[in-house]
C-alpha atoms as a PDB file:
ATOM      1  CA  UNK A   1    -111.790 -30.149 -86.196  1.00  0.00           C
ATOM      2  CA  UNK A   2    -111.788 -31.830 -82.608  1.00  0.00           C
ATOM      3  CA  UNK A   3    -109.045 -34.248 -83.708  1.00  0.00           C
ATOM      4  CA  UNK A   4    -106.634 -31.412 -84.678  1.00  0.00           C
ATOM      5  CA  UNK A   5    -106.862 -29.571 -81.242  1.00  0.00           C
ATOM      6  CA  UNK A   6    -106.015 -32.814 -79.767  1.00  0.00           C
ATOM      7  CA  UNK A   7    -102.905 -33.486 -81.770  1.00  0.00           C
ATOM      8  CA  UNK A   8    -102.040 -29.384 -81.655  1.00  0.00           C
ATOM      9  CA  UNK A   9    -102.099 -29.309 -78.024  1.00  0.00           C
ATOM     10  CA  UNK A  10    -100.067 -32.751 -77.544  1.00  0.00           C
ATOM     11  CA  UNK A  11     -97.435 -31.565 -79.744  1.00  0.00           C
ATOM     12  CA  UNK A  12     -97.906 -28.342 -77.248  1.00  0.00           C
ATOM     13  CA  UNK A  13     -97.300 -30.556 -74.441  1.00  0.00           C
ATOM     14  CA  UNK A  14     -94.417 -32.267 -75.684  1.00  0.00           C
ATOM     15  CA  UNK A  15     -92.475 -29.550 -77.094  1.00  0.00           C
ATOM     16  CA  UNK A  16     -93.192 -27.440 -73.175  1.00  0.00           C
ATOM     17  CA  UNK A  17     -91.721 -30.755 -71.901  1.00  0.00           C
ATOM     18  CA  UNK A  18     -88.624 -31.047 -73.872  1.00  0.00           C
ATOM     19  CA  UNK A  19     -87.723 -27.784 -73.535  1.00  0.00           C
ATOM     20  CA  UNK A  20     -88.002 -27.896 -69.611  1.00  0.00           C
ATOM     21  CA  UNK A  21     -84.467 -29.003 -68.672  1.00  0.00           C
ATOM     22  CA  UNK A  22     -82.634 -26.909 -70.665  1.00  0.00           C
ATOM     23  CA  UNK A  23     -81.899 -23.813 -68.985  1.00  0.00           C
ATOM     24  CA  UNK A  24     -82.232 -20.383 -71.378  1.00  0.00           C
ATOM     25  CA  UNK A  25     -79.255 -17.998 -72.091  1.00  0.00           C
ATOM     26  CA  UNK A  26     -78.737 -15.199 -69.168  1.00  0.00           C
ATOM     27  CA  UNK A  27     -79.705 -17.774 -66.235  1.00  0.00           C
ATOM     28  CA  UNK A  28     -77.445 -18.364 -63.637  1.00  0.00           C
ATOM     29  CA  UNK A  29     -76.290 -21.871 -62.948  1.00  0.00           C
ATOM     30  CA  UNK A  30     -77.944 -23.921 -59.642  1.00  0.00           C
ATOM     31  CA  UNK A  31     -74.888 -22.850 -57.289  1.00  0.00           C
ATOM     32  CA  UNK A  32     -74.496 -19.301 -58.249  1.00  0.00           C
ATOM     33  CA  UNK A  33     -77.988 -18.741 -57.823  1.00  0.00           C
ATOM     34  CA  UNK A  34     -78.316 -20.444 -54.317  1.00  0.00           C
ATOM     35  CA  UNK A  35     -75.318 -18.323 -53.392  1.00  0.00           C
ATOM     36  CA  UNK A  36     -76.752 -15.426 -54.306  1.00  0.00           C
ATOM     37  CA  UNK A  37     -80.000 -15.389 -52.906  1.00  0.00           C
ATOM     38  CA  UNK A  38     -77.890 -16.592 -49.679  1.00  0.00           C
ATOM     39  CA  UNK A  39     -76.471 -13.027 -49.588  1.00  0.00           C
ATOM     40  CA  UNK A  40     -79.837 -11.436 -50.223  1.00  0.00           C
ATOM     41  CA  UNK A  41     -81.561 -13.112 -47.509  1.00  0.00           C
ATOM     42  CA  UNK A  42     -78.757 -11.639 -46.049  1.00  0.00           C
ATOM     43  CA  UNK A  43     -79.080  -8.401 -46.713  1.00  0.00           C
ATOM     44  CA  UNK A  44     -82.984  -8.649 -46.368  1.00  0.00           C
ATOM     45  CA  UNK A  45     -82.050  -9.402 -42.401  1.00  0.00           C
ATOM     46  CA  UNK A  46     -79.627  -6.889 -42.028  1.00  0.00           C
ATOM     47  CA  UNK A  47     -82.358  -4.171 -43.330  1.00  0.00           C
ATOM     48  CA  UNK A  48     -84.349  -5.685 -40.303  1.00  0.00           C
ATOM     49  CA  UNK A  49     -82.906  -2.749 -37.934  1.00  0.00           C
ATOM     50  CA  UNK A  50     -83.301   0.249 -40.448  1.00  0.00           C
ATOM     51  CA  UNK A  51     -86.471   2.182 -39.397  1.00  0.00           C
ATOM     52  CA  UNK A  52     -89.253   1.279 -42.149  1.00  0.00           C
ATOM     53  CA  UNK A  53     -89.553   4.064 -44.003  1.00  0.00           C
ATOM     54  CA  UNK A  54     -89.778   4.537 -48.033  1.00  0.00           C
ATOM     55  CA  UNK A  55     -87.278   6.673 -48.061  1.00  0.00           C
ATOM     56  CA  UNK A  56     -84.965   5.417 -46.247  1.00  0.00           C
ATOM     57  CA  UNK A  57     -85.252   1.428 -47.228  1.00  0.00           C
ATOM     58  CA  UNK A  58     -84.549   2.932 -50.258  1.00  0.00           C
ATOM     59  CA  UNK A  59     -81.582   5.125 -49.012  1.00  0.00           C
ATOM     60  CA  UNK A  60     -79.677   2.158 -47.310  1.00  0.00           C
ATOM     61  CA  UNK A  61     -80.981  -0.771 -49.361  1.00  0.00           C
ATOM     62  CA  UNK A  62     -80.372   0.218 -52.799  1.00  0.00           C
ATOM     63  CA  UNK A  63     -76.344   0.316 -51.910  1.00  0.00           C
ATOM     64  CA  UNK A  64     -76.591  -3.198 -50.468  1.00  0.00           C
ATOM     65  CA  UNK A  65     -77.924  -4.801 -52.890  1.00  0.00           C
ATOM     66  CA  UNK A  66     -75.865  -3.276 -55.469  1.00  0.00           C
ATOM     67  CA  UNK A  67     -73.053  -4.376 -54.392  1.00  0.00           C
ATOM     68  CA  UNK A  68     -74.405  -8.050 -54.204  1.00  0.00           C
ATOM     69  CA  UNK A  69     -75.659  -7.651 -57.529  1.00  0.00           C
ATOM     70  CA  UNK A  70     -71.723  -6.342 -58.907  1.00  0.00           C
ATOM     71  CA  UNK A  71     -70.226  -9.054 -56.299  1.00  0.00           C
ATOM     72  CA  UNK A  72     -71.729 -11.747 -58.937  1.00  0.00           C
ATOM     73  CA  UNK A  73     -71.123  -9.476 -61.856  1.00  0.00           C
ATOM     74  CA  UNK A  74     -74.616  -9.344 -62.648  1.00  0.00           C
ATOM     75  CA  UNK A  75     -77.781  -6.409 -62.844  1.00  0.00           C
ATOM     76  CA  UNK A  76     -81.385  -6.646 -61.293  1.00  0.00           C
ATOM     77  CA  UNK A  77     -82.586  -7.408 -64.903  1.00  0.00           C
ATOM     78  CA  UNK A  78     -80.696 -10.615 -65.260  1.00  0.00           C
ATOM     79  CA  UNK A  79     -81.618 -11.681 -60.793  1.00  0.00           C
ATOM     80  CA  UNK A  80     -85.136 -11.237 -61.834  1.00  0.00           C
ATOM     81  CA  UNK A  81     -85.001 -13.532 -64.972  1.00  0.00           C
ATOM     82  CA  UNK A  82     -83.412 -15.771 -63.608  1.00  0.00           C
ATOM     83  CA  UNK A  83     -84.962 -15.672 -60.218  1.00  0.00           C
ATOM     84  CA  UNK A  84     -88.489 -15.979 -62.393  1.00  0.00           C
ATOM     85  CA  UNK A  85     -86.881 -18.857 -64.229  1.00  0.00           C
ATOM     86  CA  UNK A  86     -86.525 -20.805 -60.699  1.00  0.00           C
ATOM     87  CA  UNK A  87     -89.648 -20.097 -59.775  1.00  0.00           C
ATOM     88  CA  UNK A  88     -91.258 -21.836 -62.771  1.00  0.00           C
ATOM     89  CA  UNK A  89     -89.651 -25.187 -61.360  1.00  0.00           C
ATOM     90  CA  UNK A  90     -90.146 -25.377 -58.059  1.00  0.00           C
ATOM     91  CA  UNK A  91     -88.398 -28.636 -57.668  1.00  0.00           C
ATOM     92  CA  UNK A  92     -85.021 -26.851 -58.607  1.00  0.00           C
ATOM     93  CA  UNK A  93     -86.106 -23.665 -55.968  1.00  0.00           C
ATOM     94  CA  UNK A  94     -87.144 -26.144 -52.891  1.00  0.00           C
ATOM     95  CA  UNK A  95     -83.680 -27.932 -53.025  1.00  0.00           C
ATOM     96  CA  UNK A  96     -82.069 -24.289 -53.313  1.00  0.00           C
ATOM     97  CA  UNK A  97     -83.837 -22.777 -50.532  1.00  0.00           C
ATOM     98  CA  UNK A  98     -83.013 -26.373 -48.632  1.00  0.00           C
ATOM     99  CA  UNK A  99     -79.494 -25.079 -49.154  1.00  0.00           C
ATOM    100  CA  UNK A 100     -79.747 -22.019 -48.851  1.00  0.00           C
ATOM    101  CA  UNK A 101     -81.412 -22.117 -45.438  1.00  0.00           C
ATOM    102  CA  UNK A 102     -78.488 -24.592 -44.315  1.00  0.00           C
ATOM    103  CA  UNK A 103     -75.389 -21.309 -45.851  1.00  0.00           C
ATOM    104  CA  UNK A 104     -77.739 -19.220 -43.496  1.00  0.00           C
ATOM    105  CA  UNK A 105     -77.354 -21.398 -40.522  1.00  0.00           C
ATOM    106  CA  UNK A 106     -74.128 -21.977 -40.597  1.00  0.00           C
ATOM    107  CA  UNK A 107     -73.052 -18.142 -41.215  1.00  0.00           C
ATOM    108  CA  UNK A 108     -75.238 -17.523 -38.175  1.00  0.00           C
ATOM    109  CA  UNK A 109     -73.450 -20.454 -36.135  1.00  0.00           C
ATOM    110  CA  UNK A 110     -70.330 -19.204 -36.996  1.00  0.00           C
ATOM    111  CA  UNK A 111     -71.202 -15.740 -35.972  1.00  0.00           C
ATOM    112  CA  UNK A 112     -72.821 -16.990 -32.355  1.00  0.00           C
ATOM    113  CA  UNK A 113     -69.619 -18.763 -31.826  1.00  0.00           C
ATOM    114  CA  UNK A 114     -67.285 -15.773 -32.709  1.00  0.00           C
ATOM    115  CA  UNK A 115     -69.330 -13.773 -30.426  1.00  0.00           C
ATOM    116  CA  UNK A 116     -69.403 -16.358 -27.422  1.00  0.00           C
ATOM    117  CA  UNK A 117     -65.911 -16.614 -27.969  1.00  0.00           C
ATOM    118  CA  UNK A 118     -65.265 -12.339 -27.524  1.00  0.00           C
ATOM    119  CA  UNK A 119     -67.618 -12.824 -24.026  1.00  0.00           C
ATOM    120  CA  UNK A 120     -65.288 -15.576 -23.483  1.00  0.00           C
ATOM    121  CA  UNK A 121     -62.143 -13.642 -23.803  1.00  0.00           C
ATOM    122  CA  UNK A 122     -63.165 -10.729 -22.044  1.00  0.00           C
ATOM    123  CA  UNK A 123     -64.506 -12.196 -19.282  1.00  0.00           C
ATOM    124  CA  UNK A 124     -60.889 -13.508 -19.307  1.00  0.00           C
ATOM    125  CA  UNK A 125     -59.210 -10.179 -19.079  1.00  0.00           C
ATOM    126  CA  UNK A 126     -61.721  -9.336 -16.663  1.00  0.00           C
ATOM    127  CA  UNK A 127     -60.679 -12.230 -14.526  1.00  0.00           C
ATOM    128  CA  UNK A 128     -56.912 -11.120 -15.040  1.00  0.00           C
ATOM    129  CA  UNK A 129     -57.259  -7.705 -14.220  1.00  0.00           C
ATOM    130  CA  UNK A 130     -58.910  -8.399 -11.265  1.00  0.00           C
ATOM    131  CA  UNK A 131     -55.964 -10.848 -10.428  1.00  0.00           C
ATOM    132  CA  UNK A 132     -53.209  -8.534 -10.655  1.00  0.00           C
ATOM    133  CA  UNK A 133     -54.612  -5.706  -8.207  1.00  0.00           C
ATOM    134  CA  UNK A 134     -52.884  -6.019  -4.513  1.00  0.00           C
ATOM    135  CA  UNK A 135     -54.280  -7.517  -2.076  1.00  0.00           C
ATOM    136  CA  UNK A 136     -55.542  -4.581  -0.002  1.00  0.00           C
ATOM    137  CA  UNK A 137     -57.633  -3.205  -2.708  1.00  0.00           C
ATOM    138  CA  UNK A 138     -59.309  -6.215  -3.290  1.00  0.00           C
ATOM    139  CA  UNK A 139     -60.171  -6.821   0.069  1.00  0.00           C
ATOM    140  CA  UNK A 140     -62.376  -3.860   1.039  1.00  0.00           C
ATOM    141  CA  UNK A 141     -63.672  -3.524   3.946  1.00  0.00           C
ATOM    142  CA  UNK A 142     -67.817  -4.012   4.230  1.00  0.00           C
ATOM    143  CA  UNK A 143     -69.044  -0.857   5.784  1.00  0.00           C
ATOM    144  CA  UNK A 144     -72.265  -1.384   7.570  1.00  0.00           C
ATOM    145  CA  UNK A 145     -74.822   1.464   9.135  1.00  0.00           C
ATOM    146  CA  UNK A 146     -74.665   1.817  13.178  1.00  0.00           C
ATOM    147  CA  UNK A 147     -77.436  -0.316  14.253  1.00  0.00           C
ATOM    148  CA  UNK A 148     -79.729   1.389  16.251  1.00  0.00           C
ATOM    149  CA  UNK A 149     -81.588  -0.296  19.104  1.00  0.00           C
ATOM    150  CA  UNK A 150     -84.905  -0.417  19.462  1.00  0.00           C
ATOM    151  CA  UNK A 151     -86.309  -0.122  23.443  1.00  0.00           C
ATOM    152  CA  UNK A 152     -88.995  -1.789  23.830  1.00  0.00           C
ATOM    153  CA  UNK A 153     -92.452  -0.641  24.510  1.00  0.00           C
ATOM    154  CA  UNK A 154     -93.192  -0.228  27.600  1.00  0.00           C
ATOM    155  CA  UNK A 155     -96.634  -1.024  29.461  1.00  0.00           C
ATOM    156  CA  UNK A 156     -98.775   1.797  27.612  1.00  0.00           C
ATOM    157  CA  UNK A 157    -102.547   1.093  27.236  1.00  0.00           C
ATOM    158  CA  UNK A 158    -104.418   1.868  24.229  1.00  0.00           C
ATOM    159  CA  UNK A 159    -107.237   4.154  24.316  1.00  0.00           C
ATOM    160  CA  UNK A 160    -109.105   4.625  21.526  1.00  0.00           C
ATOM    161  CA  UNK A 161    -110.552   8.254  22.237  1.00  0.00           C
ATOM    162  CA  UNK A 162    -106.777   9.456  22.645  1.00  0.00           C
ATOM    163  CA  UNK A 163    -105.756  11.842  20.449  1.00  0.00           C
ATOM    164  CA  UNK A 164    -102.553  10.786  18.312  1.00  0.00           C
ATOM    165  CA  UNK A 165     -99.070  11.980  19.383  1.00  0.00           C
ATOM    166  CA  UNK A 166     -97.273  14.281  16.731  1.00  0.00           C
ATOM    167  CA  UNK A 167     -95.003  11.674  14.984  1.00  0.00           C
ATOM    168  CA  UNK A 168     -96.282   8.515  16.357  1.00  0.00           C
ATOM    169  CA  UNK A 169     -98.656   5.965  14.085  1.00  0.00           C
ATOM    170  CA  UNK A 170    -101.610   4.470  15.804  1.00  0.00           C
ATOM    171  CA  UNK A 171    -101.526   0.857  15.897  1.00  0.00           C
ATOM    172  CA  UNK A 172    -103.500  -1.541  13.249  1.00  0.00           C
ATOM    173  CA  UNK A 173    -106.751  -3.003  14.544  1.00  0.00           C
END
């Protein structure tokens, strides 16, 4: 009896590791996947600024991630098989998340540098604007407060049983 649940679970074996590179019906290829879950992560991020409430991560969410999901032309049944799929090989989800960190990246580079480039271009117009006014109202003229002199004391003794003058501190020991 011990010899046949050694041959049944080798056969087991074998037949779980032939049947590991082929991919089933209803899974989406490598790229599309990666792609994908690029735009999810996406949309995860963008759901960063929504106040976290049930109600309304459901509210704004739901619409979001619809709209990825018809973008692909795909439902949430066939993300989650084949999402669970990738998961069972983790060699196959490591080098998609490698790439899919590196789509994230460069979406986020591209937005920095679109962004740098509107600062850029309105500090321009700034500049510009600034140009073009005469040159009288550019040159304003610094208006600074009458300086008051201050006399200075004159010979008064301290006496420390004096009583204080209305208006006048007495001086730090």
């Amino acid at each position: 009896m011990h010899k046949y649940n050694k041959l049944f679970f080798s056969v087991l074996i074998f037949l779980i590791a032939c049947n590991g590179n082929k991919r089933p019906d209803g899974i989406l290829d490598q790229e599309q996947m990666t792609n994908l879950l690029t735009d999810i992560h996406v949309v995860d991020g963008s759901m960063y600024n929504v106040l976290q409430m049930p109600d309304s991560l459901y509210k704004y969410g739901t619409d979001k991630y619809l709209n990825v999901f018809k973008k692909y032309h795909i439902d949430s049944i066939q993300f989650k098989k084949s999402f669970k799929y990738y998961t069972m090989n983790p060699e196959k989800l490591a080098t998609m998340y490698e790439q899919i960190a590196k789509n994230i990246k460069q979406k986020s580079d591209s937005l920095n540098k679109i962004n740098l480039d509107k600062i850029a271009k309105d500090n321009k117009r700034r500049t510009d604007s600034l140009s073009k006014l005469p040159k009288k109202a550019q040159e304003q003229p610094k208006v600074t407060p009458p300086v008051q002199q201050i006399k200075p004391a004159q010979n008064q003794k301290f006496h420390p049983h004096a009583k204080p003058v209305k208006g006048h501190a007495l001086p730090a020991e």
